[in-house]
Structures are given as C-alpha cells and as structure tokens.
C-alpha atoms as a PDB file:
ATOM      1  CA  UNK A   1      66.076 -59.197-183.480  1.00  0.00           C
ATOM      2  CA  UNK A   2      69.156 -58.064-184.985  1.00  0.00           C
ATOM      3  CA  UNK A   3      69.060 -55.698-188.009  1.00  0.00           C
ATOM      4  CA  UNK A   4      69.764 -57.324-191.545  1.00  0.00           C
ATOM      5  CA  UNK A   5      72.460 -55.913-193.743  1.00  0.00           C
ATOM      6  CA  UNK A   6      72.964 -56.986-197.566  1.00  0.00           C
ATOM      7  CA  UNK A   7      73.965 -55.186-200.860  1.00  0.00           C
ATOM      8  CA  UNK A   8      73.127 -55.102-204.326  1.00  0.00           C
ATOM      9  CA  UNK A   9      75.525 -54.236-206.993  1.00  0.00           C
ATOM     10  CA  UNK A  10      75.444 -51.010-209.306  1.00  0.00           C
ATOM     11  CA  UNK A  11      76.765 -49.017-212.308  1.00  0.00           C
ATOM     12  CA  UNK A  12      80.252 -50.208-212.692  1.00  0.00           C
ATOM     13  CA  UNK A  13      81.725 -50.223-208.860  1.00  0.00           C
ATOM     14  CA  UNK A  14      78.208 -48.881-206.621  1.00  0.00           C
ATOM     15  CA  UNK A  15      77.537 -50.641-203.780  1.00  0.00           C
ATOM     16  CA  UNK A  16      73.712 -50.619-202.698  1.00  0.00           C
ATOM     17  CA  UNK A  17      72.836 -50.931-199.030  1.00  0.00           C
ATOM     18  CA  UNK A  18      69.860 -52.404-198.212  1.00  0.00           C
ATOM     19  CA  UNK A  19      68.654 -52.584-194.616  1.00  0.00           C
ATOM     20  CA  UNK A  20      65.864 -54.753-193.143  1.00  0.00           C
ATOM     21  CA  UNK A  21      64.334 -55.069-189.638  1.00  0.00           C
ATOM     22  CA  UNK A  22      63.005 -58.266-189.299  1.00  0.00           C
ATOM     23  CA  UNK A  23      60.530 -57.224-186.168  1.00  0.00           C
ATOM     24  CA  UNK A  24      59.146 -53.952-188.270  1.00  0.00           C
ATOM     25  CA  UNK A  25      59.247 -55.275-191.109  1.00  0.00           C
ATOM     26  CA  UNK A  26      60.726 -52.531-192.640  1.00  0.00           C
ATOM     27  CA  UNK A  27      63.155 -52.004-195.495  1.00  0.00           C
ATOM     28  CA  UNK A  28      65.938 -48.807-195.837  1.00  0.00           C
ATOM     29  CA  UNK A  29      67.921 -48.700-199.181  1.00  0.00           C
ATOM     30  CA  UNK A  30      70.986 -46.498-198.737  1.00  0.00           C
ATOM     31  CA  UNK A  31      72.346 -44.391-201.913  1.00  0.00           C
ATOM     32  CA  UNK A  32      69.979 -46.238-204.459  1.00  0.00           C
ATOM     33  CA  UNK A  33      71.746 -45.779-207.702  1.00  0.00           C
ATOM     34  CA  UNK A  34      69.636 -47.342-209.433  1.00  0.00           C
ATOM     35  CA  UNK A  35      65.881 -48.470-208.716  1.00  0.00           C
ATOM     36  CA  UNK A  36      66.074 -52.012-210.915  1.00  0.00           C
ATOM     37  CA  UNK A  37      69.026 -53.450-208.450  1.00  0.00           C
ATOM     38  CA  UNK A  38      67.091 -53.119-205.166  1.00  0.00           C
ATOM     39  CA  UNK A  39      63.796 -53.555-206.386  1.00  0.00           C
ATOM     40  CA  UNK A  40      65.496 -56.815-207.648  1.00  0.00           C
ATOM     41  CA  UNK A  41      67.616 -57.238-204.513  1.00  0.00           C
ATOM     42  CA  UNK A  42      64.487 -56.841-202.104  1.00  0.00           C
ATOM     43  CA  UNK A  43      61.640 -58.681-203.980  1.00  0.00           C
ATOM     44  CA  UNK A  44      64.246 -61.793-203.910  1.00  0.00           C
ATOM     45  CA  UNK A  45      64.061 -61.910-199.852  1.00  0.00           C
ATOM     46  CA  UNK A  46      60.579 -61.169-199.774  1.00  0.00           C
ATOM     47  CA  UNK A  47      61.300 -57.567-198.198  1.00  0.00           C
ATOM     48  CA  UNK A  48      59.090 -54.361-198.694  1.00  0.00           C
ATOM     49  CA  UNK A  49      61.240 -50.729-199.412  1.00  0.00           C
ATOM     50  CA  UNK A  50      59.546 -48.481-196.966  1.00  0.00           C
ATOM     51  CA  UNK A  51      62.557 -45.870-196.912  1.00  0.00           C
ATOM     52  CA  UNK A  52      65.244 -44.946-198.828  1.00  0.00           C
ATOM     53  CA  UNK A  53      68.184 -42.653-197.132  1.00  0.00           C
ATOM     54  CA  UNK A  54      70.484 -40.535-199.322  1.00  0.00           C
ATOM     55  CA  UNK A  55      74.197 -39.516-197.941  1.00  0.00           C
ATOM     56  CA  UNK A  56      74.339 -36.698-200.684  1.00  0.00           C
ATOM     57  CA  UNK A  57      73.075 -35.562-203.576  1.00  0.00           C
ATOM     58  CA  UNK A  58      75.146 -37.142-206.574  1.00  0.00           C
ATOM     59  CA  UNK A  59      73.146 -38.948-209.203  1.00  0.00           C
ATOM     60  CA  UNK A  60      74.994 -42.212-208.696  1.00  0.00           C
ATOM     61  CA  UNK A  61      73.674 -41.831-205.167  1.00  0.00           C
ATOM     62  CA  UNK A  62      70.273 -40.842-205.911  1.00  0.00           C
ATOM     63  CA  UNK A  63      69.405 -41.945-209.389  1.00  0.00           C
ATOM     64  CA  UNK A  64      66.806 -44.888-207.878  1.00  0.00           C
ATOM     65  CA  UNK A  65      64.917 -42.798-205.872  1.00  0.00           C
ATOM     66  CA  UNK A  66      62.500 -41.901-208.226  1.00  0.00           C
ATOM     67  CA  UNK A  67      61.412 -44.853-209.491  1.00  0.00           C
ATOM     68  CA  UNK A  68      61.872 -46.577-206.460  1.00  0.00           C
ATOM     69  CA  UNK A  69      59.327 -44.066-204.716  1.00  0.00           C
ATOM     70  CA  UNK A  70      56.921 -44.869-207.700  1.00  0.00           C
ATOM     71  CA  UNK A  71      57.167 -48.131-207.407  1.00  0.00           C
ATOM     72  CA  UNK A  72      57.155 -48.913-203.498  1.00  0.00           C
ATOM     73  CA  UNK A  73      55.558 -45.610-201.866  1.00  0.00           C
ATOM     74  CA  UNK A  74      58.299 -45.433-199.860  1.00  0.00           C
ATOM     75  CA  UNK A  75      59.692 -42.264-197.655  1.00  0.00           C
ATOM     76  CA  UNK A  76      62.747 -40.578-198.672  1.00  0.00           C
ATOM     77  CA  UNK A  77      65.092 -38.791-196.283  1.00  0.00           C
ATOM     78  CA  UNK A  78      68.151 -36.829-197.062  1.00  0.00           C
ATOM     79  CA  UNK A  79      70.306 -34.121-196.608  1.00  0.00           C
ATOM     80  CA  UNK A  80      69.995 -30.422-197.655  1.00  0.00           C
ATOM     81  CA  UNK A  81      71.778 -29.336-200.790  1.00  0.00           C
ATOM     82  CA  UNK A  82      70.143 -26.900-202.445  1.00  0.00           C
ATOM     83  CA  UNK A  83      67.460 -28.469-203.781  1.00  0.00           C
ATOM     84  CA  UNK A  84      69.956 -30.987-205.891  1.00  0.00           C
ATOM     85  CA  UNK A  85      68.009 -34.150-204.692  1.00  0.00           C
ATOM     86  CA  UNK A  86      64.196 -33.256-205.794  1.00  0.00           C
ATOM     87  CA  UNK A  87      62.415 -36.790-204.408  1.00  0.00           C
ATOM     88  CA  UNK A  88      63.119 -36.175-200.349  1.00  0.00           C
ATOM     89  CA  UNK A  89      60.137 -36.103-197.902  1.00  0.00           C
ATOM     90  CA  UNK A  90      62.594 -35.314-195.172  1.00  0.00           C
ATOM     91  CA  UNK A  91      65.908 -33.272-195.104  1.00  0.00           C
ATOM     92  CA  UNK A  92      68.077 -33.768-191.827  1.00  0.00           C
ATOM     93  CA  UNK A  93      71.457 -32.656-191.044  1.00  0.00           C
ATOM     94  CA  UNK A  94      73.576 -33.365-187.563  1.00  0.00           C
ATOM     95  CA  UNK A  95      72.193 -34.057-184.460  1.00  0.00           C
ATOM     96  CA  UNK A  96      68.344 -35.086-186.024  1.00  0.00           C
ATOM     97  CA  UNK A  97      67.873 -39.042-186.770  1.00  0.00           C
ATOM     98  CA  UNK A  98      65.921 -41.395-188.907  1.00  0.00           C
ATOM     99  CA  UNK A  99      64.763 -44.567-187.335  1.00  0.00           C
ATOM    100  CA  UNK A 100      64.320 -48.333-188.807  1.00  0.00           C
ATOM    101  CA  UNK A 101      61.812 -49.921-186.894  1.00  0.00           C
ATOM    102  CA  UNK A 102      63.112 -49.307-182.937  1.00  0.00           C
ATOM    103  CA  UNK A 103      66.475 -48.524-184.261  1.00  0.00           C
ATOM    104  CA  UNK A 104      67.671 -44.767-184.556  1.00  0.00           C
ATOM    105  CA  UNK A 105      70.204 -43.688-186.641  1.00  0.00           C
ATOM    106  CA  UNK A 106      72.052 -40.295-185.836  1.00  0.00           C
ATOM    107  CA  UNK A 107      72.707 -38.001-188.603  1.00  0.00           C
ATOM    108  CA  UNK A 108      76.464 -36.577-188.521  1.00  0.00           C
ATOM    109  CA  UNK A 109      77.007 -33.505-191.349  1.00  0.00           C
ATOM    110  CA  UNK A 110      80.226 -34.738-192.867  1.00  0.00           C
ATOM    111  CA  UNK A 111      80.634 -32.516-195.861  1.00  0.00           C
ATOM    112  CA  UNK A 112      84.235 -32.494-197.752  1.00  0.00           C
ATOM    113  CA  UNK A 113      82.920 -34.808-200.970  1.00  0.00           C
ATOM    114  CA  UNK A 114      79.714 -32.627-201.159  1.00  0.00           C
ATOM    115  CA  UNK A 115      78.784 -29.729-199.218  1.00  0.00           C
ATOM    116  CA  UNK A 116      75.856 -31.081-197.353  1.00  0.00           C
ATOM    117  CA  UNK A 117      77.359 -35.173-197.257  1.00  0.00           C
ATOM    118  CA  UNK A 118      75.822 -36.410-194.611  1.00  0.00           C
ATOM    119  CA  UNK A 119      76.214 -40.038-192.469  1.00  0.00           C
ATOM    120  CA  UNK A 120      74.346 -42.195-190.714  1.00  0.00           C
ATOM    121  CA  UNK A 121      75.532 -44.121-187.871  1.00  0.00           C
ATOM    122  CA  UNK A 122      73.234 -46.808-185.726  1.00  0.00           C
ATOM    123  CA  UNK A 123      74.861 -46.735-182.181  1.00  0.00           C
ATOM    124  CA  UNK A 124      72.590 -50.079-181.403  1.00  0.00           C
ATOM    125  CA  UNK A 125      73.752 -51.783-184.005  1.00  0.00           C
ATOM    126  CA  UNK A 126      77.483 -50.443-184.547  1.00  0.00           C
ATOM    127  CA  UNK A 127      77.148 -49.326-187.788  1.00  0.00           C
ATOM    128  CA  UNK A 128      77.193 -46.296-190.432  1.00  0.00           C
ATOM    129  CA  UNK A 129      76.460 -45.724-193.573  1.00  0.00           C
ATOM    130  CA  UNK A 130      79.395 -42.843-194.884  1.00  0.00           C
ATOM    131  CA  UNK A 131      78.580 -42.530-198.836  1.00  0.00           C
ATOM    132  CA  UNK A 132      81.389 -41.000-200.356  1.00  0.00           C
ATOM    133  CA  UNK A 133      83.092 -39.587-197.629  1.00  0.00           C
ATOM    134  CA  UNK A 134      84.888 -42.769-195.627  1.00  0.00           C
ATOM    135  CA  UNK A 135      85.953 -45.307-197.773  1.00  0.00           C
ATOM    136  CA  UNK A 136      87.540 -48.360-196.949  1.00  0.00           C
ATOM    137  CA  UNK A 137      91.709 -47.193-196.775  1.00  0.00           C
ATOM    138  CA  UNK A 138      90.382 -44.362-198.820  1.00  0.00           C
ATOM    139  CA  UNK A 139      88.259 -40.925-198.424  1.00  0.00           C
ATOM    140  CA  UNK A 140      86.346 -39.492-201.101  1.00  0.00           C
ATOM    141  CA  UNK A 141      86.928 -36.735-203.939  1.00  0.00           C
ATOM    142  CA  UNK A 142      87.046 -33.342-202.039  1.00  0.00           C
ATOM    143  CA  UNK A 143      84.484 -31.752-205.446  1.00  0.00           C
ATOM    144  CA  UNK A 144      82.483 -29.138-202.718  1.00  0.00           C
ATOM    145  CA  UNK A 145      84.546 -29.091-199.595  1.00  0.00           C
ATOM    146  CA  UNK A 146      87.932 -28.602-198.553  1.00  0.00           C
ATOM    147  CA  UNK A 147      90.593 -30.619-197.031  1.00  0.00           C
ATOM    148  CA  UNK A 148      90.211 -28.918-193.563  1.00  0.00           C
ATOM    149  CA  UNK A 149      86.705 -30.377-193.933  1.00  0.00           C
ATOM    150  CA  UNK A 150      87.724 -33.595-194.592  1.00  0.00           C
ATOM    151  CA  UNK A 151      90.259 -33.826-192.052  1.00  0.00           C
ATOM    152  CA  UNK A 152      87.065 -32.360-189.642  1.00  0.00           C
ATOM    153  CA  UNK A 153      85.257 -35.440-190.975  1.00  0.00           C
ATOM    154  CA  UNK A 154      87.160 -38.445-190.411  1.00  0.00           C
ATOM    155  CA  UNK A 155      88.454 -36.788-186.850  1.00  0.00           C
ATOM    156  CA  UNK A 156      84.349 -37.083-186.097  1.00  0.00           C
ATOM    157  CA  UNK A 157      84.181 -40.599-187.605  1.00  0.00           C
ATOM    158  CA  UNK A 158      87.523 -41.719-185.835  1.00  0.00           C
ATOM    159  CA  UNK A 159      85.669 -40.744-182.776  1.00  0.00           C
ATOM    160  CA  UNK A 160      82.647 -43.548-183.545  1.00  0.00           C
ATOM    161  CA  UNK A 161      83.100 -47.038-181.385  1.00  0.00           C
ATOM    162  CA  UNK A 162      85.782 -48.744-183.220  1.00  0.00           C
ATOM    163  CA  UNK A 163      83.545 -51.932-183.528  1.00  0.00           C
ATOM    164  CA  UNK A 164      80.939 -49.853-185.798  1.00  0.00           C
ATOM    165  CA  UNK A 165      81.283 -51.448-188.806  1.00  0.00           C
ATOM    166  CA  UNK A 166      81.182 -48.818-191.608  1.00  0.00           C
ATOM    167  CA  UNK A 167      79.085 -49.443-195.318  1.00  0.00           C
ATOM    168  CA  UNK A 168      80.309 -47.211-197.559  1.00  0.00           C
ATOM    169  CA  UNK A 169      79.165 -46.236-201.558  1.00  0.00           C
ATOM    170  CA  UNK A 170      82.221 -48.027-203.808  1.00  0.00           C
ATOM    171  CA  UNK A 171      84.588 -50.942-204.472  1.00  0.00           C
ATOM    172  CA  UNK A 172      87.765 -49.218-204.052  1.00  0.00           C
ATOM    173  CA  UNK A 173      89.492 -50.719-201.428  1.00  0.00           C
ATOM    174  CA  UNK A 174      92.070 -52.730-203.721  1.00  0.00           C
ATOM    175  CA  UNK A 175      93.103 -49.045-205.644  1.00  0.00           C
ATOM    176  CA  UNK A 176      92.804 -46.956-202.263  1.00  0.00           C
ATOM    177  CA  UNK A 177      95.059 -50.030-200.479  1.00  0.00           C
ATOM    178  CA  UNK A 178      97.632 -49.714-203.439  1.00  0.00           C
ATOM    179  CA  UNK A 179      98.090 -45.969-202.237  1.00  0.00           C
ATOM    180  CA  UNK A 180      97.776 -46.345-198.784  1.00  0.00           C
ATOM    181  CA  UNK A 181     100.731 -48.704-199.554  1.00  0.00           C
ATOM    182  CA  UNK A 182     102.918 -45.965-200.711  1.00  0.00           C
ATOM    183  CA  UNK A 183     101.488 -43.103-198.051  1.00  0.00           C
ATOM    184  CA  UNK A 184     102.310 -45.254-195.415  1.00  0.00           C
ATOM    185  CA  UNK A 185     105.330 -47.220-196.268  1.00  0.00           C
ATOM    186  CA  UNK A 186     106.421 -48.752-192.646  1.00  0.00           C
ATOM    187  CA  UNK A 187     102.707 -49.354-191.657  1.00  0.00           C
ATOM    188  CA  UNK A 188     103.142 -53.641-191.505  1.00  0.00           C
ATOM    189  CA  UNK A 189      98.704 -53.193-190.626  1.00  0.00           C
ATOM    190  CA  UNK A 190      98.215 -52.414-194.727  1.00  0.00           C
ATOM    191  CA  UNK A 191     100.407 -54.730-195.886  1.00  0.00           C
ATOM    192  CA  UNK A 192      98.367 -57.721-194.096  1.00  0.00           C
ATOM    193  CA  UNK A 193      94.735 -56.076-194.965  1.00  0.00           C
ATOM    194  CA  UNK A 194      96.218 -56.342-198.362  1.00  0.00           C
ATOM    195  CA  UNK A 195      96.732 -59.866-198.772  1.00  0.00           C
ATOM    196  CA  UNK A 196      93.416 -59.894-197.422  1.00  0.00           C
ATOM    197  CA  UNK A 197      91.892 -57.140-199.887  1.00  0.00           C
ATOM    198  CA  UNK A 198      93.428 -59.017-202.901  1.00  0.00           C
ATOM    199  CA  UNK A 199      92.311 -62.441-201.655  1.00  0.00           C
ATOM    200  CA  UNK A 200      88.903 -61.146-202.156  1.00  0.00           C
ATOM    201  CA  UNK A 201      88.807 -59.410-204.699  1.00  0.00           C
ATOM    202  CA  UNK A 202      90.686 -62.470-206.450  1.00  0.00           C
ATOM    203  CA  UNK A 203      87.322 -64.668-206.113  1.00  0.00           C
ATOM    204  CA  UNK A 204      85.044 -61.710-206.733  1.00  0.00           C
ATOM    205  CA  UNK A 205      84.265 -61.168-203.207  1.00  0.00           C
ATOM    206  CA  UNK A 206      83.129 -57.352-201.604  1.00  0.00           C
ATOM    207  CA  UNK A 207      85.769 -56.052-199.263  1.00  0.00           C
ATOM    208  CA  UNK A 208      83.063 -54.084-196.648  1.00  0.00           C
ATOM    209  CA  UNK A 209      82.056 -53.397-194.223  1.00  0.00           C
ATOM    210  CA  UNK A 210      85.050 -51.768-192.709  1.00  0.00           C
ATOM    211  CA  UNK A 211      85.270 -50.983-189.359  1.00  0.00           C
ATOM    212  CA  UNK A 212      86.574 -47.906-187.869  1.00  0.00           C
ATOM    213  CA  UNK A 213      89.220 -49.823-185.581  1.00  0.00           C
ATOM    214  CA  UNK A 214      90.446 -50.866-189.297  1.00  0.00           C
ATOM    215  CA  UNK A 215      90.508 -47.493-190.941  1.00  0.00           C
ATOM    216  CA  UNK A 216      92.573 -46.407-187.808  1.00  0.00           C
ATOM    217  CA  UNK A 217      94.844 -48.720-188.258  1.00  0.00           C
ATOM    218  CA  UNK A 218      95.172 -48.668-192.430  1.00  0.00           C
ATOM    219  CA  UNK A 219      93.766 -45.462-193.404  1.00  0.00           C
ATOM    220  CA  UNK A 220      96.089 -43.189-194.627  1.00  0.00           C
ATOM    221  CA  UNK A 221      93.814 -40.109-194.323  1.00  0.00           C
ATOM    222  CA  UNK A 222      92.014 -40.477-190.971  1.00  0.00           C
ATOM    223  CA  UNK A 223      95.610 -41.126-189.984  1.00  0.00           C
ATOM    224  CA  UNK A 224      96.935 -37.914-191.580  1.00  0.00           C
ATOM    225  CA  UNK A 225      98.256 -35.747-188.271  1.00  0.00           C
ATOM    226  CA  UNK A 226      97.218 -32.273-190.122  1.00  0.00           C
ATOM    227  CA  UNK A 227      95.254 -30.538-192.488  1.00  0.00           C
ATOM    228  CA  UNK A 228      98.257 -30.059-194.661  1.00  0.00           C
ATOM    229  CA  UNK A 229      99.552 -33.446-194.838  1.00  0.00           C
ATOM    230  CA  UNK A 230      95.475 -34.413-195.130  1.00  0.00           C
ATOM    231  CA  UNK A 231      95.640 -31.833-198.474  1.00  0.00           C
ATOM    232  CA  UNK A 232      98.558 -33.624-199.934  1.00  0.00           C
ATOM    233  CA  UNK A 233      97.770 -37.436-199.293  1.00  0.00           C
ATOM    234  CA  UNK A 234      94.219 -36.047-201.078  1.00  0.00           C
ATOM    235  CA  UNK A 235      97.049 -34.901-204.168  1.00  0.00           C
ATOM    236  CA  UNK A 236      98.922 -37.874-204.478  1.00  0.00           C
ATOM    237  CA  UNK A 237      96.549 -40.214-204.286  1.00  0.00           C
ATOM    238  CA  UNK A 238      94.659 -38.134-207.346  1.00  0.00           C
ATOM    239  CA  UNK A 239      97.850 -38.162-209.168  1.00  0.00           C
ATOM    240  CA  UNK A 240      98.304 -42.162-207.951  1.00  0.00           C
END
C-alpha cells in the first residue's frame, strides 16, 4: 500500500508533514513546529505518531517535539548539531536511513541553511522531505553555511529522480516565484508555474509538493551555473 502524505498548518507560513503507512500503521511527522497542529492533524484520521524526523535544528522546526514525545511516546530522529535539538533518540547524517514501516528513507547532509541540515528522500516512493534548504523556486537563508554549500546542495538534490516529489518547510512559493521572475527573465517555464502559483494561492490552496523536474525547470538557484552567480541570486533575492 502506498504511503500517505498530508500537512497541517503552522506559525504563520509552516508547513507540517505528516506521513502514514497504512500497512505499519505507523505515523512520521516531519519538522513539527508545533505539537497542538499534528496531534490535531493525526487524531482527526485516526493515525498514531510513532516518529517524528527533524531536517535541522531551528525551533520552528523542532518546537513540537517535546510535547509531541510526551504525549505519543514516539521516537525522534535527527541530525547532529551540537546538541541544539535536545529531544532526539537518533542522530543520522548521509548515507544512514530511517525507515516507515518497509519504506527507507536515505539521509543526504545538505547543510547551507544550518550546518548539519539534513534531507530525507524515499527512493520507493519518490519523495523528500528538504526543510529549509529546497524550497519550491526558492532555497533557504544561507544563516550557518555558505553559498558553495548551497550550490553543493541543490547539485545533490538536482541529481534525485526528477519525479520525486519534494515537501518542503514554508509557503513561499508565490514571493520566491516573484524573484525567480526577475533572476530569470526569458525563462517562459516560471511565467506559466506562476499563473499556476497565484491561482492557488488565490483560493487558499498549498502550492507543494514540488518536484525536482519542476525546480529544474523554474528554480533560479539549482539553475545557477556557479558558486558566484549562486552567491548573488542568494543577495538579490534578500534585498528582493
């Protein structure tokens, strides 16, 4: 049985990922922001937490765990960065995995955003989860890493199946589009996903997943060419 994906809103733009296994039974929350949401989010579709996995260590990625550990029992597994995310069980970086039922996800060390960010990607099922680091038309904040980091990262994401559908931690597609616009003037590919973007956003909708065929195509920074012009995309679109 296919893997169940759905989301739960948080703080003012958070997405929560909540991940379900119908044959296990089990129940992964991704980047928990808050507890209350997916407790919420879970108890409505009669689902148990039994992990929660953290892409890095920010508190609007990790504020839930806590409570949601209190409340559920549940395992947490995360990445190692320096001791900033107290509630983990299990810290993994690239190359280990965490599993969902018969499902393994492989842990890629994609730090740029944070210094230990990490992803997880499900080969079976064609998706990853990429916190803060791939956004939709967007990367994240470079607050621990560098640019030659992030340029590292999204040449290893790039590299995933272009079908894996990507879950990543905020609503900024319509603002990251609205640059990408202006990066990439002559590119016709964001000026369609727009129309799309706004459509959506028009009647309240969510924008992800992504997919990585789609970042290819409309992502001004996995398209950058170098480092440098990686660096000053990362500028403007601050300045933007």
């Amino acid at each position: 049985m296919a893997l169940e994906v759905a989301w739960a809103p948080a703080l003012r733009d958070n997405y929560i990922w909540l991940l379900h296994d119908p044959e296990s039974e089990e129940t992964v929350v991704v980047d928990p922001s808050e507890a209350a949401p997916a407790l919420a989010a879970t108890e409505a579709r009669g689902w148990t937490i039994t992990q929660v996995w953290n892409t890095h260590w920010h508190p609007d990625h990790t504020g839930g765990n806590a409570a949601i550990k209190a409340a559920t029992g549940c395992a947490i597994t995360g990445p190692a960065e320096s001791g900033r995310i107290p509630t983990l069980d299990r810290v993994v970086g690239e190359g280990e995995a965490a599993a969902i039922g018969g499902y393994e996800a492989r842990v890629l060390d994609i730090p740029a955003h944070t210094s230990g960010h990490i992803a997880f990607h499900l080969p079976e099922a064609a998706m990853a989860f990429t916190g803060d680091t791939l956004f939709a038309m967007g990367c994240g904040r470079l607050f621990e890493g560098s640019a030659a980091d992030m340029f590292a990262a999204m040449r290893k994401l790039e590299a995933l199946p272009p079908e894996t559908r990507v879950y990543c931690g905020h609503e900024y597609t319509q603002a990251n589009g609205r640059y990408a616009l202006v990066a990439d003037p002559e590119n016709q590919a964001i000026v369609e996903r727009m129309r799309e973007v706004d459509a959506l956003r028009e009647r309240g909708e969510a924008t992800l997943p992504t997919t990585i065929a789609l970042e290819r195509a409309t992502n001004p920074f996995m398209r950058a060419a170098s480092v440098e012009e990686l660096a000053a995309r990362r500028a403007a679109k601050d300045a933007f």
